[in-house]
C-alpha atoms as a PDB file:
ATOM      1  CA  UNK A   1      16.193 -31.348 -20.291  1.00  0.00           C
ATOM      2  CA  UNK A   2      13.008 -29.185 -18.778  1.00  0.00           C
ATOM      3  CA  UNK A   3      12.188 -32.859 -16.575  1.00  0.00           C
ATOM      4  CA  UNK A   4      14.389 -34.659 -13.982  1.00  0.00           C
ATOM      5  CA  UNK A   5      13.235 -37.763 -12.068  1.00  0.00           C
ATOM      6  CA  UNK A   6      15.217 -36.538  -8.846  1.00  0.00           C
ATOM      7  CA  UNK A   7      13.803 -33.838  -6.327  1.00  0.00           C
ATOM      8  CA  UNK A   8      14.411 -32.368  -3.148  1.00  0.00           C
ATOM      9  CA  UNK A   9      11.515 -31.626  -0.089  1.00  0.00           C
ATOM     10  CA  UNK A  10      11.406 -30.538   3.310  1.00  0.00           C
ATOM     11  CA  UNK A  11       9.802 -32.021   5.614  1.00  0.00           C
ATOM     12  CA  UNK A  12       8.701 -29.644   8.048  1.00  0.00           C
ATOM     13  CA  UNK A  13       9.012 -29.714  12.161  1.00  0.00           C
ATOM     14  CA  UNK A  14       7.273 -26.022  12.379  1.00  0.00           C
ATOM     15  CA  UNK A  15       5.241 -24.924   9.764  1.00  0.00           C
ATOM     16  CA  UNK A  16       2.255 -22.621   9.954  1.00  0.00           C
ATOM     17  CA  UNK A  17       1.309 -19.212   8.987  1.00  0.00           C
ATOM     18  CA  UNK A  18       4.282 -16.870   8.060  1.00  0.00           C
ATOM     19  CA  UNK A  19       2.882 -13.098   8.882  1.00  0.00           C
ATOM     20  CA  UNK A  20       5.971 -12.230   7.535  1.00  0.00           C
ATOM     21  CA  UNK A  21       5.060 -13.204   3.764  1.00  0.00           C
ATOM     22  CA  UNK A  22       1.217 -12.988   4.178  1.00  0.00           C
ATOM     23  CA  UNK A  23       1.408  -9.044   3.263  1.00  0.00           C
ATOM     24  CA  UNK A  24       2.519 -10.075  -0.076  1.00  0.00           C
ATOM     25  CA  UNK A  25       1.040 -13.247  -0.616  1.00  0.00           C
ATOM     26  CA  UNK A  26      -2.596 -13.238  -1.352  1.00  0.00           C
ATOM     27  CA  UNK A  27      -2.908 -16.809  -1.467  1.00  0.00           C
ATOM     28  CA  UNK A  28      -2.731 -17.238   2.533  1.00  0.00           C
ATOM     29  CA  UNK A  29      -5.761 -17.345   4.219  1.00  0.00           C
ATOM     30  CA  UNK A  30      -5.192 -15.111   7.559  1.00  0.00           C
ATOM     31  CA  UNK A  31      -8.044 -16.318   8.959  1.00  0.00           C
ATOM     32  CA  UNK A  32      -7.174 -20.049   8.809  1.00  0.00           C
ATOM     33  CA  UNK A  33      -7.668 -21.878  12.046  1.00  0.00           C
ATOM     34  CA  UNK A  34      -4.487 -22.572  13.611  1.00  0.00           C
ATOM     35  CA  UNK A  35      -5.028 -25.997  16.042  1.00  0.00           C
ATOM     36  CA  UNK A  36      -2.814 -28.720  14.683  1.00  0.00           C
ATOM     37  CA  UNK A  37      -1.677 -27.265  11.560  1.00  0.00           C
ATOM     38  CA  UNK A  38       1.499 -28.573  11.568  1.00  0.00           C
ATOM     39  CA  UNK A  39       0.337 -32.303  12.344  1.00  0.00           C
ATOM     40  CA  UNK A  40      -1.881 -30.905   9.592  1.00  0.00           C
ATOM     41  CA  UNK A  41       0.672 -30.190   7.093  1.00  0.00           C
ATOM     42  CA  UNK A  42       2.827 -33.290   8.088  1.00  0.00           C
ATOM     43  CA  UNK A  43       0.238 -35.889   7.068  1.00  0.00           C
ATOM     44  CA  UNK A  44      -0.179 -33.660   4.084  1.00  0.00           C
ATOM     45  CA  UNK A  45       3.695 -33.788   3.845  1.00  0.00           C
ATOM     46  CA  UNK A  46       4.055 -37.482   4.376  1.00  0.00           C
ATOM     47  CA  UNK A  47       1.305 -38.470   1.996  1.00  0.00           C
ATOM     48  CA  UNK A  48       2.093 -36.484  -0.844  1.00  0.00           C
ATOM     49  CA  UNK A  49       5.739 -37.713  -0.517  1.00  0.00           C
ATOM     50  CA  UNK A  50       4.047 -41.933  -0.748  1.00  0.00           C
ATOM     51  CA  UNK A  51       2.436 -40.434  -4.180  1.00  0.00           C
ATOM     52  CA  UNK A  52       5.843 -39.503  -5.684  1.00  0.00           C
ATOM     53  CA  UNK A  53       7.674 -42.283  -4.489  1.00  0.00           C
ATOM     54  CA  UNK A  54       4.875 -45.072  -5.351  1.00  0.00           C
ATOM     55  CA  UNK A  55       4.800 -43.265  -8.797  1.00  0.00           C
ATOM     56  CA  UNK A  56       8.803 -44.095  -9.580  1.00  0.00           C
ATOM     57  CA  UNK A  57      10.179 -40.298  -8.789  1.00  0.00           C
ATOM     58  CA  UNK A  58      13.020 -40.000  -6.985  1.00  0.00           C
ATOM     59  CA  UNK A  59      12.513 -38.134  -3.698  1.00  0.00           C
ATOM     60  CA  UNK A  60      15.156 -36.954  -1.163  1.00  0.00           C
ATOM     61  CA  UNK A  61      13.538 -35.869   2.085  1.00  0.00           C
ATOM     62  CA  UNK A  62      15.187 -33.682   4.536  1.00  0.00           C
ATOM     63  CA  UNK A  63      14.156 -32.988   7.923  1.00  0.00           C
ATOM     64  CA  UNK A  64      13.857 -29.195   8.931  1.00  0.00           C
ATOM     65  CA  UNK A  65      15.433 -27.895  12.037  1.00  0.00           C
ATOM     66  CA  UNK A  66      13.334 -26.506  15.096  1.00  0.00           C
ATOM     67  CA  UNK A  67      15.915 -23.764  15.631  1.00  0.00           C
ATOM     68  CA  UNK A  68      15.432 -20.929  14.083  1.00  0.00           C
ATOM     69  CA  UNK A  69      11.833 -21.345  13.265  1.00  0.00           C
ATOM     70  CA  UNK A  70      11.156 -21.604   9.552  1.00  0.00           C
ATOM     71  CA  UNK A  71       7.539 -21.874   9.091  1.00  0.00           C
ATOM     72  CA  UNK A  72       7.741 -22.185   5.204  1.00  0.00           C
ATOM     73  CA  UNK A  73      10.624 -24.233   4.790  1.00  0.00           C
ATOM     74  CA  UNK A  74       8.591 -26.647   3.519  1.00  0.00           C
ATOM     75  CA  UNK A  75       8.988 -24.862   0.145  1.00  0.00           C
ATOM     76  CA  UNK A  76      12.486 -25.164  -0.878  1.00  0.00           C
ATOM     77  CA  UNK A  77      12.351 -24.175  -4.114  1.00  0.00           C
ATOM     78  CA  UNK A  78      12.477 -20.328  -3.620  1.00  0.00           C
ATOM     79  CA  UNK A  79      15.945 -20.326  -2.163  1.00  0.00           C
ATOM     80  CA  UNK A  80      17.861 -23.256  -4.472  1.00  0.00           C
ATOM     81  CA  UNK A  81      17.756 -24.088  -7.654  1.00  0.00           C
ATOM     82  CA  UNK A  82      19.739 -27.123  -9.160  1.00  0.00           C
ATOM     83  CA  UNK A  83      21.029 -27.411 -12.974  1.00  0.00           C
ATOM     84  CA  UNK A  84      22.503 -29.550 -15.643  1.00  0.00           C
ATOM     85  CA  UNK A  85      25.753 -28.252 -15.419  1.00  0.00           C
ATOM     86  CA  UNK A  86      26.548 -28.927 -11.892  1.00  0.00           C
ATOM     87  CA  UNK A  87      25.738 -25.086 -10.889  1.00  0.00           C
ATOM     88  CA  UNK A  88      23.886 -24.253  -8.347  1.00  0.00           C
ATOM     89  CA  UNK A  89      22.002 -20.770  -7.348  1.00  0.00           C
ATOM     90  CA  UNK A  90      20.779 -19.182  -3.962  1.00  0.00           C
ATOM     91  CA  UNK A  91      18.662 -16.439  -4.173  1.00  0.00           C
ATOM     92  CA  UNK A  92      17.848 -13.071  -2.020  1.00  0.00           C
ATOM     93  CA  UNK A  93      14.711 -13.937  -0.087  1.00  0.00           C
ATOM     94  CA  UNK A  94      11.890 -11.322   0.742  1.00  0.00           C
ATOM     95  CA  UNK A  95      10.824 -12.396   4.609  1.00  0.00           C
ATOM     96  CA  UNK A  96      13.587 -11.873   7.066  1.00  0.00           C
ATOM     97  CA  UNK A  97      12.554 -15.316   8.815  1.00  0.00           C
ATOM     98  CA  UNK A  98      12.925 -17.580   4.939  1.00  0.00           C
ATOM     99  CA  UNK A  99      16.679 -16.836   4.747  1.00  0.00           C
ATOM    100  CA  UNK A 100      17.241 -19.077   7.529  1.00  0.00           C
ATOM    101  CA  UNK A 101      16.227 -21.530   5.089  1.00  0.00           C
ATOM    102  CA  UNK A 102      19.243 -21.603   3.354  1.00  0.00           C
ATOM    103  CA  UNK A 103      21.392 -24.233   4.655  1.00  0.00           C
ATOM    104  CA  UNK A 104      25.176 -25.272   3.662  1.00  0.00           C
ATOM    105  CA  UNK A 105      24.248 -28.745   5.380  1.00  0.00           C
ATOM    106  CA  UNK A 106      21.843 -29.425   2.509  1.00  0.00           C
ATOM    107  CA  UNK A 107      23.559 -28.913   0.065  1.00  0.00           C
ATOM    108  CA  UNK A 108      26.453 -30.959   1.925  1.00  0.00           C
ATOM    109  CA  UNK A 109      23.553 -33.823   1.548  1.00  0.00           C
ATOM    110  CA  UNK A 110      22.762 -33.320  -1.996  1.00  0.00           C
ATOM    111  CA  UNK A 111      26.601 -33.586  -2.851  1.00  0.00           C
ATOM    112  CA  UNK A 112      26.610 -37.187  -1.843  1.00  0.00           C
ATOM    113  CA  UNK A 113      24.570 -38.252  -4.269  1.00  0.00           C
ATOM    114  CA  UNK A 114      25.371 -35.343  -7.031  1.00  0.00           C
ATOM    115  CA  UNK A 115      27.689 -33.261  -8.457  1.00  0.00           C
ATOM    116  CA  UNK A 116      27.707 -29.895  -7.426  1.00  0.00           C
ATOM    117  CA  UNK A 117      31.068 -27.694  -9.394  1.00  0.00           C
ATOM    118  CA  UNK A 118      29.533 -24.114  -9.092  1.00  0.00           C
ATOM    119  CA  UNK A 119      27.362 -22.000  -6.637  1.00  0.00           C
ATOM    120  CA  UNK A 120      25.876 -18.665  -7.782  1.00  0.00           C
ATOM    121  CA  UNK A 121      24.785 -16.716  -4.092  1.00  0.00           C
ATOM    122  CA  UNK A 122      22.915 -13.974  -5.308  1.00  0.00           C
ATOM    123  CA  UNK A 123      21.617 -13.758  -1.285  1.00  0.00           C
ATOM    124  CA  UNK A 124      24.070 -10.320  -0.972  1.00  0.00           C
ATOM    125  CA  UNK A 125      20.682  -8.711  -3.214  1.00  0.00           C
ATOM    126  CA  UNK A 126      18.680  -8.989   0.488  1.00  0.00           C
ATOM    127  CA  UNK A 127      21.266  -5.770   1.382  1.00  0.00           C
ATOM    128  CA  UNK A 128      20.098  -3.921  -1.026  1.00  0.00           C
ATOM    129  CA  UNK A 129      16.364  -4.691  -0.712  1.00  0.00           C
ATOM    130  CA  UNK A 130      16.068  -6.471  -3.650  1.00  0.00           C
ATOM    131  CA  UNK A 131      14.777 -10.192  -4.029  1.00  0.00           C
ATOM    132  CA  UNK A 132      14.038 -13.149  -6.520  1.00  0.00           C
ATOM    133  CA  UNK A 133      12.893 -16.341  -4.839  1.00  0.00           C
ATOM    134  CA  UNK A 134      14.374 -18.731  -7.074  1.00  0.00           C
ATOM    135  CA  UNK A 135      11.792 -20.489  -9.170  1.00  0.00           C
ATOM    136  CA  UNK A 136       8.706 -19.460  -7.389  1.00  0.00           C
ATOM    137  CA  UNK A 137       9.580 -16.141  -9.438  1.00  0.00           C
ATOM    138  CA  UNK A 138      10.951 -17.853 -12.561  1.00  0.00           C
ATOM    139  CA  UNK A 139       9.455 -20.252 -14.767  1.00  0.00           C
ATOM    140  CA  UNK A 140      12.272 -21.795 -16.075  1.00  0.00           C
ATOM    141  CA  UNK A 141      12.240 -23.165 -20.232  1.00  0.00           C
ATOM    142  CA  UNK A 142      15.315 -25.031 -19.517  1.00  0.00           C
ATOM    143  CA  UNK A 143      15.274 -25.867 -23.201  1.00  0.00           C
ATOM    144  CA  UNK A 144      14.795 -22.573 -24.584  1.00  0.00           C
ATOM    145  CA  UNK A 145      16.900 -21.028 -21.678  1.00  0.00           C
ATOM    146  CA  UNK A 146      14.198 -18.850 -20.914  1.00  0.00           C
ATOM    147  CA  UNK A 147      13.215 -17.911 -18.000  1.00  0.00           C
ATOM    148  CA  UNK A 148       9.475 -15.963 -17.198  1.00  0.00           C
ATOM    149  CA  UNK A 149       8.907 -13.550 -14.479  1.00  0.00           C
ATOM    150  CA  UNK A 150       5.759 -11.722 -13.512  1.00  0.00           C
ATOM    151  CA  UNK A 151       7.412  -8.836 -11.393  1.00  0.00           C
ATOM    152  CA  UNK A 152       6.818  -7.968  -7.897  1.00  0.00           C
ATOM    153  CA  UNK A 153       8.298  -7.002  -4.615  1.00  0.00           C
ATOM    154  CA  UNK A 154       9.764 -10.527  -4.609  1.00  0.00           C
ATOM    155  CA  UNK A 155      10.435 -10.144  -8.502  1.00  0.00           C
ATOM    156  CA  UNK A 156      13.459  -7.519  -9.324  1.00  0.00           C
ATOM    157  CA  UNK A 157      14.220  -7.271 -12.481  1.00  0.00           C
ATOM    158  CA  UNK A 158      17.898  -6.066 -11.263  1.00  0.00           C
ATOM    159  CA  UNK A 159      18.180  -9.682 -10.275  1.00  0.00           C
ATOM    160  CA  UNK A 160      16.518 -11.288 -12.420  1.00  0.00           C
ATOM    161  CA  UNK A 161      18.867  -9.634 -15.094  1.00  0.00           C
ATOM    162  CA  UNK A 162      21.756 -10.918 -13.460  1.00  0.00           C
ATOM    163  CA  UNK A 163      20.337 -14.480 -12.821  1.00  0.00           C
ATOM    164  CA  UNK A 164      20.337 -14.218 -16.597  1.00  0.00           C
ATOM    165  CA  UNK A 165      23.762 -13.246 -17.369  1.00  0.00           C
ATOM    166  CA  UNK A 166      25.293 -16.254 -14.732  1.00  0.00           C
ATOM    167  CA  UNK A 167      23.028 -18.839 -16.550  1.00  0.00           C
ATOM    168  CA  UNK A 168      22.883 -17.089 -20.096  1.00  0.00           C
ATOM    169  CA  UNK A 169      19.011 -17.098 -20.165  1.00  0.00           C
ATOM    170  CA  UNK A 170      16.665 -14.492 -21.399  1.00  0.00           C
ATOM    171  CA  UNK A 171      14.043 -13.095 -19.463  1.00  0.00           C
ATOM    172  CA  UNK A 172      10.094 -12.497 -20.212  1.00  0.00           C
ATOM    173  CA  UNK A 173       8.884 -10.359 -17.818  1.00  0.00           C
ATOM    174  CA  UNK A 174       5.353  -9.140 -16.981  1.00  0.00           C
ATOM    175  CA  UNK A 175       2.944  -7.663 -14.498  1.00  0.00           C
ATOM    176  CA  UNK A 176       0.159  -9.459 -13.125  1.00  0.00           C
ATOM    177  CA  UNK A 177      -2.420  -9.055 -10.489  1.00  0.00           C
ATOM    178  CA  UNK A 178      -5.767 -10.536  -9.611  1.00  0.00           C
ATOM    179  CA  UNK A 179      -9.368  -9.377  -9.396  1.00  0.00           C
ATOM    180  CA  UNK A 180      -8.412  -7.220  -6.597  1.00  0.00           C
ATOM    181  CA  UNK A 181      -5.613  -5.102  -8.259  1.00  0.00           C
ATOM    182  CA  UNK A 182      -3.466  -6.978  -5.943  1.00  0.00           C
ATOM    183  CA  UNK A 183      -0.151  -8.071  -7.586  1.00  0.00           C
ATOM    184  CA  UNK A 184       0.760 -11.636  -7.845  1.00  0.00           C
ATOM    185  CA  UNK A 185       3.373 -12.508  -5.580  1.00  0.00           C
ATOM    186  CA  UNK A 186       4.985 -15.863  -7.189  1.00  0.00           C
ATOM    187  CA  UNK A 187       5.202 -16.651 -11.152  1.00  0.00           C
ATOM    188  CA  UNK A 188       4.300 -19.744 -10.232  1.00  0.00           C
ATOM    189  CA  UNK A 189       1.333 -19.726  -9.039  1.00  0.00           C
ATOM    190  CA  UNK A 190      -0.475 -18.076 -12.403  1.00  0.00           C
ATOM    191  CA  UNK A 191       2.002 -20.651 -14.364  1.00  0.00           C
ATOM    192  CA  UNK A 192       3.488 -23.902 -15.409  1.00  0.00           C
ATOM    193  CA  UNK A 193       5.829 -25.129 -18.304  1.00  0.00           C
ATOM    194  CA  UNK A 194       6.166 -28.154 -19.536  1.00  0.00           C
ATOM    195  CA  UNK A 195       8.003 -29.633 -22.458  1.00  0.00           C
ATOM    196  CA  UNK A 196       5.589 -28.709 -25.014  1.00  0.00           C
ATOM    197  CA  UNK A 197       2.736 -27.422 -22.866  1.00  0.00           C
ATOM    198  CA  UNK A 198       2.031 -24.484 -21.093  1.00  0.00           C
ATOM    199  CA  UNK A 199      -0.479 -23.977 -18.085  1.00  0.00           C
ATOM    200  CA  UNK A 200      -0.837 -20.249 -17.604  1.00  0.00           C
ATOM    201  CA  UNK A 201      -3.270 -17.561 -16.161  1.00  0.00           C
ATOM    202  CA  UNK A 202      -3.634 -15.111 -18.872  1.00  0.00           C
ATOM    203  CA  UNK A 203      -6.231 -12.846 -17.528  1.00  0.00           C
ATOM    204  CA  UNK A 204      -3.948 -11.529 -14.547  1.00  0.00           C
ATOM    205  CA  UNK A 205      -1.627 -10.017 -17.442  1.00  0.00           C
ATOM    206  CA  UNK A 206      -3.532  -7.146 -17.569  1.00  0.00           C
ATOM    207  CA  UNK A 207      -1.369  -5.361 -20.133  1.00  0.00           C
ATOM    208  CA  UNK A 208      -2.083  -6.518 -23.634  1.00  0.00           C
ATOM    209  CA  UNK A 209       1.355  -6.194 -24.805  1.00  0.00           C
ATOM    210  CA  UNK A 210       3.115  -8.176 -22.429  1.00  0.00           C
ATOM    211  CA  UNK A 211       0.093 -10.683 -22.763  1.00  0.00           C
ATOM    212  CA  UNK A 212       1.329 -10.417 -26.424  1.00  0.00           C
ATOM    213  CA  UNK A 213       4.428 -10.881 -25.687  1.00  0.00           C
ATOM    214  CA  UNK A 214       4.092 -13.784 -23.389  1.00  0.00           C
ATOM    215  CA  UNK A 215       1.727 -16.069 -25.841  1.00  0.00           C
ATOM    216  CA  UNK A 216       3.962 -15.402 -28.767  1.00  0.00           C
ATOM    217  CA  UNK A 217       7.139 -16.412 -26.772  1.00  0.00           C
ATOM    218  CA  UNK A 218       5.382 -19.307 -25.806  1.00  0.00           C
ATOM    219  CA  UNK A 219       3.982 -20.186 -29.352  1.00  0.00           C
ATOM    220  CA  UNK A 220       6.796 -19.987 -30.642  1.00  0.00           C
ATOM    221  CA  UNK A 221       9.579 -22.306 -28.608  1.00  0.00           C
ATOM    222  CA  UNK A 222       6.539 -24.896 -29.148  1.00  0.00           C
ATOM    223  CA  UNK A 223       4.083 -24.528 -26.369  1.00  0.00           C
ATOM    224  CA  UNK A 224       0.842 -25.651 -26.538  1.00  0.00           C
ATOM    225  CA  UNK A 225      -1.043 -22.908 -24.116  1.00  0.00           C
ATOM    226  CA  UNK A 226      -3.800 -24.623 -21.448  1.00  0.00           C
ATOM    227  CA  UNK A 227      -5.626 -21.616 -20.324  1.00  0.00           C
ATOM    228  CA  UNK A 228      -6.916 -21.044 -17.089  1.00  0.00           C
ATOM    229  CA  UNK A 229      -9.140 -18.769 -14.876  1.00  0.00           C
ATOM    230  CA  UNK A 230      -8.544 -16.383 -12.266  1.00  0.00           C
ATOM    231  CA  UNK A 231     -10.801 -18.680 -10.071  1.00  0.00           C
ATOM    232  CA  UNK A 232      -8.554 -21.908 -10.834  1.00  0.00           C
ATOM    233  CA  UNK A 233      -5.699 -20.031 -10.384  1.00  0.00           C
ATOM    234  CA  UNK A 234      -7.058 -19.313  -6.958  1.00  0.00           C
ATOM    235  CA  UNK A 235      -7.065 -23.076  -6.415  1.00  0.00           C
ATOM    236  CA  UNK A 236      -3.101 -23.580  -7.281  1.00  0.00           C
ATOM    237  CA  UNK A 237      -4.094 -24.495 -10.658  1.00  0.00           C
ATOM    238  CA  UNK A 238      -1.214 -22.871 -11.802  1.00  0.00           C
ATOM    239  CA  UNK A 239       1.515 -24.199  -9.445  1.00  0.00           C
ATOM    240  CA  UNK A 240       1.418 -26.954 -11.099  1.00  0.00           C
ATOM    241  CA  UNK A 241       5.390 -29.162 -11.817  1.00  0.00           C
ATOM    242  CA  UNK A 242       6.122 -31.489 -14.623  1.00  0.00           C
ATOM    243  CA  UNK A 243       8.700 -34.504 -13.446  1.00  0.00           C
ATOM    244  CA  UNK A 244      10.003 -37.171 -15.241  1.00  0.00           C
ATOM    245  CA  UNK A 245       9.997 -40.664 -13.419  1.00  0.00           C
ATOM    246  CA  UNK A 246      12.778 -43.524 -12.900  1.00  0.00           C
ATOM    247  CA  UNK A 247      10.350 -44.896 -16.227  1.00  0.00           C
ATOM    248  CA  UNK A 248      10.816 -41.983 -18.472  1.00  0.00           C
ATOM    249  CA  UNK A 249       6.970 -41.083 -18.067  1.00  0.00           C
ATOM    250  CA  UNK A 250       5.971 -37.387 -17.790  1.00  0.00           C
ATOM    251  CA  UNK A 251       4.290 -36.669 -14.539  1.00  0.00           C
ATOM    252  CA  UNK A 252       2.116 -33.373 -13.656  1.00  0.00           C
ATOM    253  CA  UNK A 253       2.151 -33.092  -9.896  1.00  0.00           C
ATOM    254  CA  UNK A 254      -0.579 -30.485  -8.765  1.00  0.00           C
ATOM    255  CA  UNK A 255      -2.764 -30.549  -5.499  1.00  0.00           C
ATOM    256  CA  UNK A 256      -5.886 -32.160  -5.296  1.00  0.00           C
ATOM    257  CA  UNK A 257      -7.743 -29.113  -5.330  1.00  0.00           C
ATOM    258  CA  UNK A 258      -5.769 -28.152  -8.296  1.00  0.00           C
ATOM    259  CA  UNK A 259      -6.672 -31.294 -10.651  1.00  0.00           C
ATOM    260  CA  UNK A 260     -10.690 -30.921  -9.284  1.00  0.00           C
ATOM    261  CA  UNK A 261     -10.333 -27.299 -10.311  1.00  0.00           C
ATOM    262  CA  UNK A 262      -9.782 -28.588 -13.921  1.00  0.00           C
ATOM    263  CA  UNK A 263     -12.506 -28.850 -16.651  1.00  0.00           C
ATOM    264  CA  UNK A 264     -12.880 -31.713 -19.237  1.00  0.00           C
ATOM    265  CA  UNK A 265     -11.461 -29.684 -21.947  1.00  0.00           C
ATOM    266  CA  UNK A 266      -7.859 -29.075 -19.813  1.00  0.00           C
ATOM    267  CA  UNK A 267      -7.893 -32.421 -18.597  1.00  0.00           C
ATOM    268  CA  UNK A 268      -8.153 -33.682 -22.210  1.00  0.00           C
ATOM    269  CA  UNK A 269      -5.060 -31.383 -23.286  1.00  0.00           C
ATOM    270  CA  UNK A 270      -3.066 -32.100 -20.583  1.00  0.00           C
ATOM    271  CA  UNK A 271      -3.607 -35.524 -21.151  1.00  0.00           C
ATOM    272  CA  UNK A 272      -2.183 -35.788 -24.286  1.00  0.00           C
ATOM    273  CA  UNK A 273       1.383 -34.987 -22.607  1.00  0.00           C
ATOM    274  CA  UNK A 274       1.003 -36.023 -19.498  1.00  0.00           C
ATOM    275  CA  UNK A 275       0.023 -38.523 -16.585  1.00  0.00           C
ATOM    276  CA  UNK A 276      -1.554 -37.061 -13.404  1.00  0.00           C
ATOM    277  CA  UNK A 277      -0.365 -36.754  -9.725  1.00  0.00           C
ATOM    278  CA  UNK A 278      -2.360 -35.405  -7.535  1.00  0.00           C
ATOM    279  CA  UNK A 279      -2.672 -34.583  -3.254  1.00  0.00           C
ATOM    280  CA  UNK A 280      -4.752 -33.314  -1.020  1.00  0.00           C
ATOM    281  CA  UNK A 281      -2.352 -30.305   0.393  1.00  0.00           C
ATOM    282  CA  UNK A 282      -5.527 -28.186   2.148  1.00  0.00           C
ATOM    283  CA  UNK A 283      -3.759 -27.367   5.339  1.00  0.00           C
ATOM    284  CA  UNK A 284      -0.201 -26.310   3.461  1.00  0.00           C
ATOM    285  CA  UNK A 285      -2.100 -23.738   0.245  1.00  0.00           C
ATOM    286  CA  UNK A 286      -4.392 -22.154   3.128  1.00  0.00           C
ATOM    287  CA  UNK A 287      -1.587 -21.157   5.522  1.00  0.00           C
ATOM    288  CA  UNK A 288       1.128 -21.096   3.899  1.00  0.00           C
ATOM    289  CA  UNK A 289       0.224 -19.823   0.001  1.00  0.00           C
ATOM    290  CA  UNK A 290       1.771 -22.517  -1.749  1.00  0.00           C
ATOM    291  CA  UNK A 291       1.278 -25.708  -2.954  1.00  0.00           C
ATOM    292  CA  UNK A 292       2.630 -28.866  -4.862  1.00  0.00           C
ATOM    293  CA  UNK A 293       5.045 -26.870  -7.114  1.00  0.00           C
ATOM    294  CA  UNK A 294       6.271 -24.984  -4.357  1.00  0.00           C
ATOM    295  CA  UNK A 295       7.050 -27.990  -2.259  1.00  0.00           C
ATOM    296  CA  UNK A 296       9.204 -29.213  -4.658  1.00  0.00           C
ATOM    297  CA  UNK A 297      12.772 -28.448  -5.745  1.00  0.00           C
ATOM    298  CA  UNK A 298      13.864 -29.903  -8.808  1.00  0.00           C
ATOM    299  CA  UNK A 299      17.447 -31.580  -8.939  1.00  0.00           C
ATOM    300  CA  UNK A 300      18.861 -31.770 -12.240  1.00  0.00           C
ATOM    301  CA  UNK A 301      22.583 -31.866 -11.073  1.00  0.00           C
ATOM    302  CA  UNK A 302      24.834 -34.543 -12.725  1.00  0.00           C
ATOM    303  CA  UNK A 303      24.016 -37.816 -10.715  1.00  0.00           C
ATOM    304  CA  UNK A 304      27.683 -38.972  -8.936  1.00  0.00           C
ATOM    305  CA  UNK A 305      28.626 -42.217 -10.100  1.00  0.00           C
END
């Protein structure tokens, strides 16, 4: 299934600007005033967590560690990803400080509650140089098995290709940058799959080919393509994560700024498939260049019984 009900967070005890990933990420804001941001972030935390729980997901919260500081471990899905088949995959992260992030005693905590038969560490990749952070550089059709990549310094397609051969997917990979020339660091951020939707950027695919090549692969496993801007793409429009709740109802999480982004027209589509989630996550997109989607890791591991 591309939706699961069940989803893993971090709730931070650090966070605040990573200098470490801000050379890459053009979504931090440098400049961001620094007083309280983590008290910041942690009512941001806190209250987006309420949201998904009052809304029938299932959320397991775990705390972060003060030692060694993490300052983005509040986005957990660039170093784990969870799957049907009981497998699990860590992946090679770009910032020295984010591989910290991986922790055995997290996964020791999602085993009590699922079934985990198989890790995939592709973290030996950080030797060579070479990264893919996990499904902030995938979008993954879990239906189609395909997974879409816009490549970057935290995009290889070395690893990427072997991603692909563990899980037997196929890869769709692209270039992208913004209105600066500057390449866009997460796949994420300029897209979103759903079950028979797709959110995506398509003016940062400068290349008219792989913009061909994109749409049609879309089209044709049965997307529906919701278009946006540069400029709402610049408001985490794009990061946006479809969940299925305890109900069987389809959920779009975004951030608030990411729904008020919308216009009537992509509200209207998106309604057709969809119910709306949304939270105000200011403090955590302007420090640390990521937003709902990123917050989130999706479990779809086989539930113990």
């Amino acid at each position: 299934m591309q939706t699961t009900s069940h989803i893993l967070m971090i709730r931070p005890v650090a966070f605040g600007l990573n200098q470490q990933t801000a050379q890459s990420n053009a979504f931090q804001n440098t400049d961001a005033p620094q007083h309280n941001t983590q008290e910041l972030a942690l009512e941001e935390f806190d209250g987006f967590v309420k949201k998904l729980k009052a809304y029938e997901v299932d959320v397991t919260v775990i705390e972060d560690t003060p030692e060694p500081h993490t300052p983005d471990s509040i986005f957990p899905n660039n170093w784990v990803s969870f799957h049907d088949d009981g497998t699990v995959v860590l992946y090679p992260m770009e910032a020295e400080n984010r591989r910290w992030e991986r922790r055995t005693d997290i996964l020791d905590e999602i085993k009590k509650h699922f079934n985990i038969n198989k890790i995939i560490d592709l973290s030996y990749f950080e030797e060579q140089e070479l990264f893919l952070e996990g499904t902030g550089s995938m979008i993954l059709d879990r239906i189609n098995k395909i997974t879409y990549a816009c490549l970057s310094s935290r995009t290889n397609p070395k690893v990427l290709q072997k991603f692909c051969e563990e899980m037997e997917y196929q890869a769709v990979t692209f270039h992208s940058e913004d209105e600066n020339g500057l390449a866009i660091y997460h796949t994420n951020v300029m897209m979103c799959i759903g079950d028979n939707f797709a959110v995506v950027c398509l003016d940062v695919v400068r290349d008219s080919s792989e913009q061909q090549l994109l749409v049609q692969s879309l089209q044709n496993s049965g997307k529906e393509i919701v278009e946006i801007s540069i400029k709402q793409m610049k408001r985490f429009a794009g990061n946006m994560l479809l969940l299925k709740n305890k109900l069987n109802k389809n959920i779009l999480v975004m951030s608030e700024a990411a729904f008020e982004s919308l216009n009537a027209s992509q509200i209207e589509k998106l309604d057709k498939h969809v119910s709306f989630l949304y939270s105000p996550l200011k403090t955590i997109e302007t420090n640390g260049g990521g937003s709902a989607r990123c917050m989130i890791a999706e479990i779809h591991l086989p539930v113990n019984k």
